[in-house]
N, C-alpha and C. Protein backbone atom coordinates (compact mmCIF):
# COMPACT_ATOMS: atom_id res chain seq x y z
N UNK A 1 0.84 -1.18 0.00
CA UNK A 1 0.00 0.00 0.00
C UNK A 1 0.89 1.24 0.00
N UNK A 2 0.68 2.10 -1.20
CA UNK A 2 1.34 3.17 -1.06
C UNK A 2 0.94 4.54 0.02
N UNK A 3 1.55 4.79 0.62
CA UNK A 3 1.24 5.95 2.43
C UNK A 3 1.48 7.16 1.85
N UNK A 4 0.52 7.58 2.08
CA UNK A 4 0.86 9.29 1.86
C UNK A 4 0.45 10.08 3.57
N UNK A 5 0.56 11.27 3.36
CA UNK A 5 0.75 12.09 4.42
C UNK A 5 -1.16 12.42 5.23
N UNK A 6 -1.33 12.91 5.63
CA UNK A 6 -2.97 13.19 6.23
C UNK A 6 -2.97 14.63 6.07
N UNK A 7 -4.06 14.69 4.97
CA UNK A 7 -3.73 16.09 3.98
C UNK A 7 -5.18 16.28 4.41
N UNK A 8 -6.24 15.53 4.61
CA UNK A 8 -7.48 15.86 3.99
C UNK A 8 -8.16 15.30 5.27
N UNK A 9 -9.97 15.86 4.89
CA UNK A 9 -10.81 15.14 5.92
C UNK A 9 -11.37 14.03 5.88
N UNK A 10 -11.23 13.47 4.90
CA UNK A 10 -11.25 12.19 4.20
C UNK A 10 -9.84 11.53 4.88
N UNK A 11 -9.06 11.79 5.09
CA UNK A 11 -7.75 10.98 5.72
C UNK A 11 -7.91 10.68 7.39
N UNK A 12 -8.98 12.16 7.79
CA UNK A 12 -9.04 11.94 9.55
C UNK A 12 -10.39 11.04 9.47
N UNK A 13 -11.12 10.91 8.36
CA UNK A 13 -12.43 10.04 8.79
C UNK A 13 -11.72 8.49 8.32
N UNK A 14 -10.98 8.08 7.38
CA UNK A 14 -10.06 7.08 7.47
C UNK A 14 -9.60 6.57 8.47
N UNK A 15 -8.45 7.18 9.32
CA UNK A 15 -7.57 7.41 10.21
C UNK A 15 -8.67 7.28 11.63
N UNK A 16 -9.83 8.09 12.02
CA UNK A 16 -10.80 7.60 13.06
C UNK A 16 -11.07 6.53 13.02
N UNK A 17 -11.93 6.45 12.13
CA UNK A 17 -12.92 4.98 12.12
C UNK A 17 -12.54 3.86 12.02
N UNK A 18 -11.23 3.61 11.51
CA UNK A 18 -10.64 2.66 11.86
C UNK A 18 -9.60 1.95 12.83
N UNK A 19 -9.13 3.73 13.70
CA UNK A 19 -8.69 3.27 15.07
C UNK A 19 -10.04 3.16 16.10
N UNK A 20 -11.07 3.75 16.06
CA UNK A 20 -12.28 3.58 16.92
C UNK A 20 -12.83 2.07 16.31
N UNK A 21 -13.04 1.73 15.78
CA UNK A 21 -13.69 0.42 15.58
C UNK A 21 -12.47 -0.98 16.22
N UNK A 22 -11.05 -0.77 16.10
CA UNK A 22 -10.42 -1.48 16.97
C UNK A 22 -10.66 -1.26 17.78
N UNK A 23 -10.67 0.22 18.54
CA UNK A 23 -10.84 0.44 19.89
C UNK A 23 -12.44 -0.14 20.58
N UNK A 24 -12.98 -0.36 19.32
CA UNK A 24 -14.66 -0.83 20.37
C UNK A 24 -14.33 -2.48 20.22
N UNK A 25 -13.47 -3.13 19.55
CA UNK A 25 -13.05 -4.39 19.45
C UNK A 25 -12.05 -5.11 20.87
N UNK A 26 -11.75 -4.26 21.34
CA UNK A 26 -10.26 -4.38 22.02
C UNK A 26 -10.73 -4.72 23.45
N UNK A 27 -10.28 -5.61 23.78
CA UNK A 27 -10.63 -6.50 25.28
C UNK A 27 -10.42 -5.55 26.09
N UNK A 28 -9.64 -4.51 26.25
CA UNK A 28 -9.20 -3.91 27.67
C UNK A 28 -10.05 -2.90 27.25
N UNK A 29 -9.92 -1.86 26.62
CA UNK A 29 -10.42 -0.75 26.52
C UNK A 29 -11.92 -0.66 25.48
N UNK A 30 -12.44 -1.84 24.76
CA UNK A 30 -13.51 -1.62 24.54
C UNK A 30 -14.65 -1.49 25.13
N UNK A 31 -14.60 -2.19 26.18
CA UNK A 31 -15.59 -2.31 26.92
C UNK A 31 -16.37 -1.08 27.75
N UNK A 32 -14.92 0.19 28.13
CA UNK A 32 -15.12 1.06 28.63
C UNK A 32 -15.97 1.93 27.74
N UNK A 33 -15.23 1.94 26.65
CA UNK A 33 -15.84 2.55 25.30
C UNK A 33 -17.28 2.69 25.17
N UNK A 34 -17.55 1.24 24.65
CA UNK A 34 -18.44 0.94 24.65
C UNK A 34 -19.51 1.20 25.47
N UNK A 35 -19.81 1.10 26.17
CA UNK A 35 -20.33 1.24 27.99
C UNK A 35 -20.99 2.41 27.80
N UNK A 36 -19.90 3.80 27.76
CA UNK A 36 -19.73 5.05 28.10
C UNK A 36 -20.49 5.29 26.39
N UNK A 37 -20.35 5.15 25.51
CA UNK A 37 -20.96 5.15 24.45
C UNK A 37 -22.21 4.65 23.54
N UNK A 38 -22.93 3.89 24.65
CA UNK A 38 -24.15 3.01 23.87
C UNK A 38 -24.77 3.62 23.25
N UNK A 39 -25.05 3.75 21.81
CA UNK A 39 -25.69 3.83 20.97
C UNK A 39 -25.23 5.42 20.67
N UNK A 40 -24.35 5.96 21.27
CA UNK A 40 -23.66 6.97 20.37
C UNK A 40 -22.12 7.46 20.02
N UNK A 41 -21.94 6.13 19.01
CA UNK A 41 -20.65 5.93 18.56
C UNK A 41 -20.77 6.81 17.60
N UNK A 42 -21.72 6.90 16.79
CA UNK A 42 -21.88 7.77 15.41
C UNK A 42 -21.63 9.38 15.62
N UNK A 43 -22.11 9.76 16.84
CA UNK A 43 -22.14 11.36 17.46
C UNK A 43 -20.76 11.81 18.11
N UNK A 44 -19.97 10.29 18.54
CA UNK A 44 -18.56 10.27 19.03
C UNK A 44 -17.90 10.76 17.57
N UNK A 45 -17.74 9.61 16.81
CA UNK A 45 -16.74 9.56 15.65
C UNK A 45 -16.77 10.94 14.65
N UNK A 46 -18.28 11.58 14.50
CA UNK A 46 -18.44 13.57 13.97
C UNK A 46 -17.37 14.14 14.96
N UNK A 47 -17.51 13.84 16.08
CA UNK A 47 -16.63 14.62 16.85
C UNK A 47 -15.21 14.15 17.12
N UNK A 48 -15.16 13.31 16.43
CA UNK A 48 -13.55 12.94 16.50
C UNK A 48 -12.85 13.49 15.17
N UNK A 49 -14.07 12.94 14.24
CA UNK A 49 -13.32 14.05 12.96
C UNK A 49 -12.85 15.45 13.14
N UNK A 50 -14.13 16.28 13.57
CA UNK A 50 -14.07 17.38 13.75
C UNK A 50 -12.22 18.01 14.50
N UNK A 51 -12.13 17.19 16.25
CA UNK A 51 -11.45 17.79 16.78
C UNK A 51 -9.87 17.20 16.16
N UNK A 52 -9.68 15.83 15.41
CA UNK A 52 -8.51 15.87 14.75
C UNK A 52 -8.27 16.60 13.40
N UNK A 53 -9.29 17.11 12.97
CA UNK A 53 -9.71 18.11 11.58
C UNK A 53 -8.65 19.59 12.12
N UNK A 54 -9.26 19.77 13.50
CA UNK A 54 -8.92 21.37 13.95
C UNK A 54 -7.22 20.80 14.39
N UNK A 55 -6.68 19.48 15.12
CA UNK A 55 -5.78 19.53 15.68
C UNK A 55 -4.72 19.35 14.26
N UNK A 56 -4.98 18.37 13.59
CA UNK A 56 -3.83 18.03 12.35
C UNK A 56 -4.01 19.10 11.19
N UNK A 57 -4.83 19.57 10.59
CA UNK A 57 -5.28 19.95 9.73
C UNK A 57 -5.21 21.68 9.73
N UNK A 58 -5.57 22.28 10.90
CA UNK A 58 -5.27 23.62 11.56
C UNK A 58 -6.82 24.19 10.56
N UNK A 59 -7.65 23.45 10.75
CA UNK A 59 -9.10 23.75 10.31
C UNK A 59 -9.97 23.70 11.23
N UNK A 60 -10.25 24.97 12.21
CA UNK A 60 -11.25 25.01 13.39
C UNK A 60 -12.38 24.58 12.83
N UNK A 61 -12.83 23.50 13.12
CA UNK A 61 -14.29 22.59 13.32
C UNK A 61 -14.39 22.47 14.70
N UNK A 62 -13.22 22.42 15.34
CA UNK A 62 -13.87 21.42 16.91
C UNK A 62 -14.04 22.82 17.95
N UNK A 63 -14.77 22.83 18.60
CA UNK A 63 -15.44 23.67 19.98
C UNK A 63 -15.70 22.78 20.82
N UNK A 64 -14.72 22.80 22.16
CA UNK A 64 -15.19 21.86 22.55
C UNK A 64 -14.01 21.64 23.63
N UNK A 65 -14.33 21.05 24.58
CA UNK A 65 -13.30 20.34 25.81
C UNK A 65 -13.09 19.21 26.11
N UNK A 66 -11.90 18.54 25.65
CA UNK A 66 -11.47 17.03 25.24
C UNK A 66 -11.58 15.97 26.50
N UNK A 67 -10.96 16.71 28.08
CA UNK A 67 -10.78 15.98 29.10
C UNK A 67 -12.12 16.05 29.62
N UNK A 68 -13.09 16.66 30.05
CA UNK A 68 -13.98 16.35 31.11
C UNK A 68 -15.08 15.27 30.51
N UNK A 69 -15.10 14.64 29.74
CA UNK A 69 -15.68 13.29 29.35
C UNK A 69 -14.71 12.18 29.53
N UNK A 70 -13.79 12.46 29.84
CA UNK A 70 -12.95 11.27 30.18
C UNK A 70 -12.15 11.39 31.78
N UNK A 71 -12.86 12.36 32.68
CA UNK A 71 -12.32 12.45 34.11
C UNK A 71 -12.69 11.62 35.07
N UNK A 72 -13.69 10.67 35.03
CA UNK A 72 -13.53 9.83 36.14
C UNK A 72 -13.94 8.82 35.44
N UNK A 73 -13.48 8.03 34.13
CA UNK A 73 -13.51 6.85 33.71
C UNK A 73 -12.74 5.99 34.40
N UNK A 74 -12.76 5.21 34.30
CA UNK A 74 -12.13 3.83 35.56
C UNK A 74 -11.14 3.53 34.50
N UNK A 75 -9.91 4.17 34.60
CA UNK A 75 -8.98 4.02 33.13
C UNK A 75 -8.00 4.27 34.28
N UNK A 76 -6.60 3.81 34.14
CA UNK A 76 -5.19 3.88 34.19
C UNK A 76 -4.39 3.88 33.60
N UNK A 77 -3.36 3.41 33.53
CA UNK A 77 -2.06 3.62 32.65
C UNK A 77 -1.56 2.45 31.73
N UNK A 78 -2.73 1.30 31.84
CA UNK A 78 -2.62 0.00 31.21
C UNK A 78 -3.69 0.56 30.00
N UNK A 79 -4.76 1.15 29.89
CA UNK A 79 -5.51 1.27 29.08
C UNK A 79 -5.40 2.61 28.49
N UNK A 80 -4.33 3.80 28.76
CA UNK A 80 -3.36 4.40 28.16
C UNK A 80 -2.93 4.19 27.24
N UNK A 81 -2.04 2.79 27.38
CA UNK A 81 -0.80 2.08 27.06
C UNK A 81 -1.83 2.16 25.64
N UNK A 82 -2.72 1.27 26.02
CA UNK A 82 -3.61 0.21 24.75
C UNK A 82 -4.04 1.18 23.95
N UNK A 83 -4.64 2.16 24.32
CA UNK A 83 -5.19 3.21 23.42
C UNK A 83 -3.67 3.67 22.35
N UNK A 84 -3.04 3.80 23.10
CA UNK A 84 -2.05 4.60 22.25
C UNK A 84 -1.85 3.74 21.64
N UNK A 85 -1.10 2.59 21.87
CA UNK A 85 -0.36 1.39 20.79
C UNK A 85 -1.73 1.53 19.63
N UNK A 86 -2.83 1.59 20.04
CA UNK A 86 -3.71 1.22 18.94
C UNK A 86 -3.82 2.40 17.95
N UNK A 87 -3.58 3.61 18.54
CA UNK A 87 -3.22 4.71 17.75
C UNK A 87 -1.96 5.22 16.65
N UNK A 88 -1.02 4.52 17.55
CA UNK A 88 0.11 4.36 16.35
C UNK A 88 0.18 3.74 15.46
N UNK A 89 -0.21 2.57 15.60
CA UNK A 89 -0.38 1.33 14.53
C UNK A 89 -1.46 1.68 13.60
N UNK A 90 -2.60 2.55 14.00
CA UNK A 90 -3.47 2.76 12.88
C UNK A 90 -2.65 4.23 12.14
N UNK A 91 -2.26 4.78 13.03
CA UNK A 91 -1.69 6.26 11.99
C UNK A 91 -0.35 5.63 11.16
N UNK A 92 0.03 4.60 11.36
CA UNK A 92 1.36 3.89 10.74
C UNK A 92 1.40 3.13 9.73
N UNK A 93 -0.04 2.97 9.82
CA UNK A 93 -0.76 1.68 8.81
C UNK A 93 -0.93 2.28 7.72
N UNK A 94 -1.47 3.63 7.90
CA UNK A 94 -2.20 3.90 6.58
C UNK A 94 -1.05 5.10 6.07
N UNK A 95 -0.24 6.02 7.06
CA UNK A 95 -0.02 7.53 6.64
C UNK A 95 1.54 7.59 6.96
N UNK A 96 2.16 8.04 6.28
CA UNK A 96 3.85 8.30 6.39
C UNK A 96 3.70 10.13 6.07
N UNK A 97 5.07 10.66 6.77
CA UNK A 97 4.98 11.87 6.77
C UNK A 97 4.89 13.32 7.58
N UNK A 98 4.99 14.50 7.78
CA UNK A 98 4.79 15.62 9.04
C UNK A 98 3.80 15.43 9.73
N UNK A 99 2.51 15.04 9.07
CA UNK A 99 1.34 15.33 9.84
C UNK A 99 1.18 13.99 10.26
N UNK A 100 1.46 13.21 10.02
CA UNK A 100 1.67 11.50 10.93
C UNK A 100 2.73 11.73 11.67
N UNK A 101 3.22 11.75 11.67
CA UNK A 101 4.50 11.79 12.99
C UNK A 101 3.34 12.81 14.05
N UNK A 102 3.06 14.04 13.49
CA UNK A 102 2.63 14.81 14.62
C UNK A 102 1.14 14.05 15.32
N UNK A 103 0.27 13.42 14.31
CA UNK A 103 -0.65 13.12 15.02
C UNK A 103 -0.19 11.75 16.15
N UNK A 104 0.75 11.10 15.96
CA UNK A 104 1.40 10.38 16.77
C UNK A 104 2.24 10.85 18.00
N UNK A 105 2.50 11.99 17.55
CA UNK A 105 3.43 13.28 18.72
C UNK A 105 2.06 13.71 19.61
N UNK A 106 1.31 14.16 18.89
CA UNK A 106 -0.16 14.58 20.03
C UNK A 106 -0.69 13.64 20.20
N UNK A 107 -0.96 12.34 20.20
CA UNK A 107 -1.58 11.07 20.68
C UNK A 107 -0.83 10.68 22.25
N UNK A 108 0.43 10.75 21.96
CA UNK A 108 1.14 10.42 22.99
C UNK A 108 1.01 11.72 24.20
N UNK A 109 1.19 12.92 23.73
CA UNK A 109 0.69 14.34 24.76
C UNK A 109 -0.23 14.03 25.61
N UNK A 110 -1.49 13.69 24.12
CA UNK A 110 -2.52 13.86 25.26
C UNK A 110 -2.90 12.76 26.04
N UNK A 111 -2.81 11.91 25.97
CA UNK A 111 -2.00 10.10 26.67
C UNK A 111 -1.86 10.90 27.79
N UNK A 112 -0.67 11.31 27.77
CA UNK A 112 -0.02 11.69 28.75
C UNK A 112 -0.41 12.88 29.92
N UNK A 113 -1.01 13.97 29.13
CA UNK A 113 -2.21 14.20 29.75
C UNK A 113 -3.18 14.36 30.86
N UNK A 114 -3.84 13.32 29.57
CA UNK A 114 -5.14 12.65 30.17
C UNK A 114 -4.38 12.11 31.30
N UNK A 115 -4.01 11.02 31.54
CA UNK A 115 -3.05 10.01 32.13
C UNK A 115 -3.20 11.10 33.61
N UNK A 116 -1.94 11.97 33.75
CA UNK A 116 -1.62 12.76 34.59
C UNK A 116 -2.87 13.28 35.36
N UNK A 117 -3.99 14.33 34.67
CA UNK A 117 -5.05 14.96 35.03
C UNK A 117 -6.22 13.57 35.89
N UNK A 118 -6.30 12.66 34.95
CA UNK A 118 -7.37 11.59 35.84
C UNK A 118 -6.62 10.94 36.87
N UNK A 119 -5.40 11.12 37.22
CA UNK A 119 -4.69 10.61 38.27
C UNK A 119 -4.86 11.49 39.70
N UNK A 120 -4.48 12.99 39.10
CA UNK A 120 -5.02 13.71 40.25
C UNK A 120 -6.25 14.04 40.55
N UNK A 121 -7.08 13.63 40.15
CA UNK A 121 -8.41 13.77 40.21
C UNK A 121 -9.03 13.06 41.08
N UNK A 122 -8.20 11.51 40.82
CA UNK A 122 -8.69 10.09 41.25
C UNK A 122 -7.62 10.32 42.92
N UNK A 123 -6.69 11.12 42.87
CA UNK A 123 -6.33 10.50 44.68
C UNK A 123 -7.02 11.90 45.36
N UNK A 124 -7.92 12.69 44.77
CA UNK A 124 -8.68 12.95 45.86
C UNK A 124 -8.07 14.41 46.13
N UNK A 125 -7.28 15.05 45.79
CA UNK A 125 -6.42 16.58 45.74
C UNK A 125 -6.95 17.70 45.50
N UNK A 126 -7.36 17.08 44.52
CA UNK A 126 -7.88 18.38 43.61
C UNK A 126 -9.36 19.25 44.44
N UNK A 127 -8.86 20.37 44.49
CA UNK A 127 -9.73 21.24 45.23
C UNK A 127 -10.41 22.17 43.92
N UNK A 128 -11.70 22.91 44.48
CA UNK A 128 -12.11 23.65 43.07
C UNK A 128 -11.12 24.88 43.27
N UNK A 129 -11.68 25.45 42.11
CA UNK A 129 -11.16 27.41 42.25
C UNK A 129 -12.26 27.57 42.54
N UNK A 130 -11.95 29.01 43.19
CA UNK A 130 -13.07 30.10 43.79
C UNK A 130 -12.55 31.00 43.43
């Protein structure tokens, strides 16, 4: 298969739907998915286009706040792990190039992140602002 770069929105609806459909496949982390998503995978995946449209692409579609739908999911650093591996391998599969490397550079960020933010959340620290 010849790889080209992720030029288009046609490349992030590629590039989604076929790391989200592993991801609703995937023993560790589908289930959460799934769960948290019944019957609106279709309203997820618009909005996954959208916010990798605005992040790779530098085409504001997405409005919107990435972490507080994912702050007290029962997730750690094993289903981190899984998400990401499943993210590289699909951006690796299909796309060579700047904007693959980077969407693999921000996969791992916000991994990391996420990761960090639901950790302090989860031992109980976090106080509001006033």
């Amino acid at each position: 298969m010849n790889k080209k770069d992720i030029t288009s929105i046609e490349d992030i609806q590629l590039l989604v739907d076929t790391f989200y459909g592993r991801v609703q496949e995937d023993e560790l982390i589908g289930p959460i998915f799934n769960e948290v998503l019944d019957g609106r995978w279709g309203e997820h995946l618009k909005k996954m286009y959208t916010f990798w449209q605005t992040i790779l692409l530098d085409e504001r579609t997405y409005f919107g706040s990435p972490f507080p739908p994912h702050a007290f999911l029962p997730i750690g650093a094993a289903h981190f792990e899984r998400w990401l591996g499943l993210w590289k391998h699909t951006v690796s599969e299909f796309f060579e190039g700047e904007i693959a490397k980077e969407a693999i550079w921000r996969g791992e960020k916000m991994a990391e992140m996420f990761q960090y933010k639901i950790a302090y959340i989860q031992s109980g620290d976090s106080k509001p602002l006033y």
